[in-house]
Protein backbone atom coordinates (compact mmCIF):
# COMPACT_ATOMS: atom_id res chain seq x y z
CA UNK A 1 1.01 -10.85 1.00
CA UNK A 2 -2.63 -11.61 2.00
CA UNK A 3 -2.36 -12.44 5.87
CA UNK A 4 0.65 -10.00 6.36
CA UNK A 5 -1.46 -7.69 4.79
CA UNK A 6 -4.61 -8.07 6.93
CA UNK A 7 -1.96 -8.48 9.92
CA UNK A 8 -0.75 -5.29 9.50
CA UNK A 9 -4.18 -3.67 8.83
CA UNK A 10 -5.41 -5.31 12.39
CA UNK A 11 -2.26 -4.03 14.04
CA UNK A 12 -2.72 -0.28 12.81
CA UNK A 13 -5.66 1.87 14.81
CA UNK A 14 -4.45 4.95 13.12
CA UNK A 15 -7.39 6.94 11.52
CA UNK A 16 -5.08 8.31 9.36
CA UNK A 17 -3.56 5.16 7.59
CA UNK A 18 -5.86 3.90 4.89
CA UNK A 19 -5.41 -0.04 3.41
CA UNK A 20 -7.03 -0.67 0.15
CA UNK A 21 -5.92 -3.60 -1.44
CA UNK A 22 -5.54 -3.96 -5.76
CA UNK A 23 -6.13 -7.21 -7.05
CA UNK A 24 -3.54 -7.60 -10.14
CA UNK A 25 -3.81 -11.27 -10.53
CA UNK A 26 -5.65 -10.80 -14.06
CA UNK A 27 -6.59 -8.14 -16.39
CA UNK A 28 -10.29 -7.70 -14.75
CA UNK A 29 -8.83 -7.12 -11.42
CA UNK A 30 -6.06 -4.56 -12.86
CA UNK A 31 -8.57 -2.38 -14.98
CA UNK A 32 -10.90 -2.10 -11.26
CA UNK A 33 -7.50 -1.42 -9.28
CA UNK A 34 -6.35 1.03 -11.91
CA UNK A 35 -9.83 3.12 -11.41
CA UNK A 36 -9.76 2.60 -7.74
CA UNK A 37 -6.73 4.26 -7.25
CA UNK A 38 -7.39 6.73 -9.34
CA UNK A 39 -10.54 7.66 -7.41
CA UNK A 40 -7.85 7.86 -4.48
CA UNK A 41 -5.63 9.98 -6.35
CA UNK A 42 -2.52 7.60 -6.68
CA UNK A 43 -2.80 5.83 -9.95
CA UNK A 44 0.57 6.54 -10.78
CA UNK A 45 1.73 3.77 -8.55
CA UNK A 46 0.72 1.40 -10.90
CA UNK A 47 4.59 2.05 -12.20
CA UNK A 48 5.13 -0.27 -9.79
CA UNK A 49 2.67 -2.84 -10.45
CA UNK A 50 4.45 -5.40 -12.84
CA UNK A 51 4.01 -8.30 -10.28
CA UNK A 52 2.14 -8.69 -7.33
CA UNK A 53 2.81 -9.47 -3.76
CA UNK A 54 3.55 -6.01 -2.18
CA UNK A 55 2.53 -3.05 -0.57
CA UNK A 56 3.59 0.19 -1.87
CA UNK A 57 3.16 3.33 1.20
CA UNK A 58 1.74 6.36 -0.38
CA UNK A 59 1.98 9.67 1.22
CA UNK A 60 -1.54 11.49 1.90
CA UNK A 61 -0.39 14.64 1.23
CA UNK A 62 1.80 14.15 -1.82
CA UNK A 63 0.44 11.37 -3.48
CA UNK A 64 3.83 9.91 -4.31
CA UNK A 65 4.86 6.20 -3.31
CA UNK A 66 7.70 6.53 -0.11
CA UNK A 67 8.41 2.87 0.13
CA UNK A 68 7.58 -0.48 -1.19
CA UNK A 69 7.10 -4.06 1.34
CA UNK A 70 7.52 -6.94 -0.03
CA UNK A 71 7.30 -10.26 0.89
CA UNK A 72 11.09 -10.34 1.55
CA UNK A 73 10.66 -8.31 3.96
CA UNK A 74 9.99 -9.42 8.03
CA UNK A 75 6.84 -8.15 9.66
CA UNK A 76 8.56 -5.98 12.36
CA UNK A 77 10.41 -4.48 9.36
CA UNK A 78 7.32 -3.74 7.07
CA UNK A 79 6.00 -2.21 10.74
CA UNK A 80 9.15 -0.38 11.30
CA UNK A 81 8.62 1.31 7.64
CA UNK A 82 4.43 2.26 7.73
CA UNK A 83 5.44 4.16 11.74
CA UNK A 84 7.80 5.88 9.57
CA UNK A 85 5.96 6.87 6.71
CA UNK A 86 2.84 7.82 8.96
CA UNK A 87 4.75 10.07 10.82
CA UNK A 88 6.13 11.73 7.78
CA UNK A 89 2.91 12.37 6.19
CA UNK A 90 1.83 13.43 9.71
CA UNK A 91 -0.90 10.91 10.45
């Protein structure tokens, strides 16, 4: 997910959608994502984090995951899904 990632992360301008990336390739990088997101607020997304390779959309507001990308997905489609969830969460 790296370059679609930082793709994505170019392509967006919007002050209000924040990319912060959790490396879950080992336990040392899990334990530092798990506190990181915590400091954000959404640690319960690590419910989701049994693999890597995706992006998981969290609402500002709510704090709750609205959609996961993964790398089954196109880019226009993973696109298609942040405009969405931005303009949900109002950003």
């Amino acid at each position: 997910m790296g370059p679609i990632f930082e793709q994505l992360k170019r392509e967006s301008a919007d002050p209000g959608v924040v990319y912060v990336r959790f490396d879950l390739s080992d336990d040392l990088g899990a334990a530092i994502a798990k506190e990181v997101a915590a400091g954000y607020g959404v640690a319960d997304i690590f419910a989701y984090a049994r693999r890597t390779g995706f992006i998981v959309l969290v609402d500002a507001k709510t704090k709750k995951a609205v959609e996961t990308l993964d790398i089954t997905m196109s880019a226009d489609r993973m696109r298609q899904a942040i405009r969405a969830a931005a303009r949900r969460s109002g950003a």
